[in-house]
N, C-alpha and C. Protein backbone atom coordinates (compact mmCIF):
# COMPACT_ATOMS: atom_id res chain seq x y z
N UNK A 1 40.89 -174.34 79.82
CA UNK A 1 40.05 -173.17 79.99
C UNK A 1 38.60 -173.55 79.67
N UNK A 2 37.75 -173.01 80.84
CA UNK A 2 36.10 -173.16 80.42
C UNK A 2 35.80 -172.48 78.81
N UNK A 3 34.37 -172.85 78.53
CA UNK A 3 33.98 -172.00 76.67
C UNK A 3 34.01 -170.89 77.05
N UNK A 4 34.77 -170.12 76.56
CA UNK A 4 34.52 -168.66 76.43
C UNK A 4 32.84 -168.03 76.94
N UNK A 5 32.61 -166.90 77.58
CA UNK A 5 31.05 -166.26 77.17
C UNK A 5 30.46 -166.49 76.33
N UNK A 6 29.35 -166.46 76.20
CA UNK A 6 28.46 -166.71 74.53
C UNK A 6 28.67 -165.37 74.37
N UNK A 7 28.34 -164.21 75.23
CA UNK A 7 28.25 -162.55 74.84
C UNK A 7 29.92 -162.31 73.87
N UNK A 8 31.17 -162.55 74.10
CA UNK A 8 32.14 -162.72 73.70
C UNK A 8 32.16 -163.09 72.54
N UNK A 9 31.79 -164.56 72.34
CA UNK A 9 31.22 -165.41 71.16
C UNK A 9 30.90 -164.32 70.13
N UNK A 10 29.84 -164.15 70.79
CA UNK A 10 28.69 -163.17 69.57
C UNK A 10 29.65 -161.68 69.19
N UNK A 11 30.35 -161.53 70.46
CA UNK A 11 30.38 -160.04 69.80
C UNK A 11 31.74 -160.55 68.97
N UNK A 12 32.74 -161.76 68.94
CA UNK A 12 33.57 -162.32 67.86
C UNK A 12 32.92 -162.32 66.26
N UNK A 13 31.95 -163.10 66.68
CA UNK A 13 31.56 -163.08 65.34
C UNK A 13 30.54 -161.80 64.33
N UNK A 14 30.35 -160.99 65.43
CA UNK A 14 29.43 -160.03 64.49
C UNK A 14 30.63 -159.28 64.28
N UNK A 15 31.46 -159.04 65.20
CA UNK A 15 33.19 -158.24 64.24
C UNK A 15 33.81 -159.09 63.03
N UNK A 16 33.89 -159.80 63.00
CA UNK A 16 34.78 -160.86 62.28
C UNK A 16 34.08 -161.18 61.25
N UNK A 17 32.73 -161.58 61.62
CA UNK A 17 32.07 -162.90 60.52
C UNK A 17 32.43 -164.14 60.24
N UNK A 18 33.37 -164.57 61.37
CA UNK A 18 33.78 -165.53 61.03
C UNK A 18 32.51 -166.48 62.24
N UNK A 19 32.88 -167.94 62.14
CA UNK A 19 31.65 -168.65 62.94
C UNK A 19 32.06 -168.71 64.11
N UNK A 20 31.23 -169.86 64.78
CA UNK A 20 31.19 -169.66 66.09
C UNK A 20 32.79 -170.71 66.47
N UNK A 21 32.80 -171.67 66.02
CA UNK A 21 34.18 -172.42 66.17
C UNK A 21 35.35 -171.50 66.18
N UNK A 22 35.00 -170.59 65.01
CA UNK A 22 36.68 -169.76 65.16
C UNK A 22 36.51 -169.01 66.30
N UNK A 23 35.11 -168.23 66.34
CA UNK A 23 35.43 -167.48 67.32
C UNK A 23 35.87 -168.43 69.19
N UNK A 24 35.16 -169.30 68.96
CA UNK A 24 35.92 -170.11 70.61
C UNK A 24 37.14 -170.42 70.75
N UNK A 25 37.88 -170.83 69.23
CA UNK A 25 38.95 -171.13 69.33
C UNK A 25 40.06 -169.87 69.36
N UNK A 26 39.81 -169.00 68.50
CA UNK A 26 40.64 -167.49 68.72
C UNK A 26 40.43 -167.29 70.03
N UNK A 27 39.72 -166.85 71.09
CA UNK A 27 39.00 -166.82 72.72
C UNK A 27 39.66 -167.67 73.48
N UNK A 28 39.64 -169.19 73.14
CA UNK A 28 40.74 -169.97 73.85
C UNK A 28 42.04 -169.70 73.68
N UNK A 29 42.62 -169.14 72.43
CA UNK A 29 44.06 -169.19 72.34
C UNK A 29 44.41 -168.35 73.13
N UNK A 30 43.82 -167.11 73.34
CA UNK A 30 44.32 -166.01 73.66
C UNK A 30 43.18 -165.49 74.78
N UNK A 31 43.61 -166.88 75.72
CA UNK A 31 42.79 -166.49 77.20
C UNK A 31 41.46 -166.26 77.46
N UNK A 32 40.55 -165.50 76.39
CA UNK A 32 39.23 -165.13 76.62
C UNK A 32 39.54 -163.43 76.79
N UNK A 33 40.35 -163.13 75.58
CA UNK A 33 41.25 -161.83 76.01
C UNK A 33 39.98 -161.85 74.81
N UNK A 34 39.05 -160.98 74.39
CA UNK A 34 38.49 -160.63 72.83
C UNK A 34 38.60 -159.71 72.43
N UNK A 35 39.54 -158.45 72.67
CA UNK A 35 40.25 -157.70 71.88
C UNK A 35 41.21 -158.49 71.71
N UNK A 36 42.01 -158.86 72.03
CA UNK A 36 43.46 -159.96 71.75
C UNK A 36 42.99 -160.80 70.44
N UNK A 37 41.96 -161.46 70.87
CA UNK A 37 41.33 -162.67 69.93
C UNK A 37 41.01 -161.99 68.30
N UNK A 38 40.32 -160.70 68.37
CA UNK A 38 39.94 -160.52 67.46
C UNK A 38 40.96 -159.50 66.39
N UNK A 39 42.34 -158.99 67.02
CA UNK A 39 43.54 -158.50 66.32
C UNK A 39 43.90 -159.25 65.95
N UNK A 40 44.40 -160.91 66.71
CA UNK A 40 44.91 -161.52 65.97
C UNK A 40 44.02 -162.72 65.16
N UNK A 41 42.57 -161.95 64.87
CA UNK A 41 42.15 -163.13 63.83
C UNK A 41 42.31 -162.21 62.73
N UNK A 42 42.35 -160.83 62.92
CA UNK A 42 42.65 -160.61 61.13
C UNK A 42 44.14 -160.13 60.99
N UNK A 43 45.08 -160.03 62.15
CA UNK A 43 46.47 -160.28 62.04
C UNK A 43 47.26 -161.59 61.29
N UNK A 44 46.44 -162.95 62.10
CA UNK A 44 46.82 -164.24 61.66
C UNK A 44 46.43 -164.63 60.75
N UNK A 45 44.69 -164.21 60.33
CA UNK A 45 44.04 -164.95 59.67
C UNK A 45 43.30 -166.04 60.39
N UNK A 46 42.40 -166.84 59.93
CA UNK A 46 41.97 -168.29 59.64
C UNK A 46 42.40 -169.22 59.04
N UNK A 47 43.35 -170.06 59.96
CA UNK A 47 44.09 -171.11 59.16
C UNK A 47 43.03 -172.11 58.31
N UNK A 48 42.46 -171.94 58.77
CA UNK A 48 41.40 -173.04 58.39
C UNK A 48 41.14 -172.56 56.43
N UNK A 49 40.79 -171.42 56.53
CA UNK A 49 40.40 -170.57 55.42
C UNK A 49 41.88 -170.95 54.53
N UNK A 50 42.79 -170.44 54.90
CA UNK A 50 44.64 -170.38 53.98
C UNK A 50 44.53 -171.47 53.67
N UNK A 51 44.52 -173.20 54.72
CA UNK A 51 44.78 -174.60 54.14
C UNK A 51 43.58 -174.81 53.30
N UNK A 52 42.42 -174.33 53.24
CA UNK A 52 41.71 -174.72 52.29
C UNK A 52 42.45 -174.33 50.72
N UNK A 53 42.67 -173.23 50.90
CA UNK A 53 43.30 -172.23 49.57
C UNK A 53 43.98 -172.94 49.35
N UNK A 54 44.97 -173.41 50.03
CA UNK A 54 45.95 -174.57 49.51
C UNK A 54 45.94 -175.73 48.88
N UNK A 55 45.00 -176.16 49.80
CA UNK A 55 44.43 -177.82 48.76
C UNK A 55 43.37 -177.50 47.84
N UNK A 56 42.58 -176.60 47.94
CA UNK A 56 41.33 -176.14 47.19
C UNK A 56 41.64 -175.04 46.60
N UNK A 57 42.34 -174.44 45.11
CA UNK A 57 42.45 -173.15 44.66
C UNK A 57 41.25 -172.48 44.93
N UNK A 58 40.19 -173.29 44.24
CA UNK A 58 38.62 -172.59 43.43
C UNK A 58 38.11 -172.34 44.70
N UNK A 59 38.47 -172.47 46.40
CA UNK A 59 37.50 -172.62 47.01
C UNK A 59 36.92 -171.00 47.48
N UNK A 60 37.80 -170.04 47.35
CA UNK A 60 37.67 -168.71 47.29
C UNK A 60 37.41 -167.89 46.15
């Protein structure tokens, strides 16, 4: 799949707060669907965020 929209992008991350990587990669998983993308980023989470918690207690 091509990068997602930047307009998409942006409107990922001003919902979320999360950056621009999550938001392309949530957008890729789930087609460039960004209601889809953005239920399941606070459905799933940020793995990225959990494995830190894991190896890193203090990092939160």
């Amino acid at each position: 799949m091509a990068r997602p929209p930047q307009e998409a992008i942006d409107t990922f991350v001003s919902i979320t707060g999360a950056d621009e990587a999550v938001a392309v990669r949530k957008l890729e998983e789930h087609g460039g669907d960004l209601n889809t993308a953005i239920n399941a980023h606070f459905n799933e989470g940020d793995n990225t965020v959990y494995m830190l918690t894991i190896f890193h207690p203090n990092f939160v």
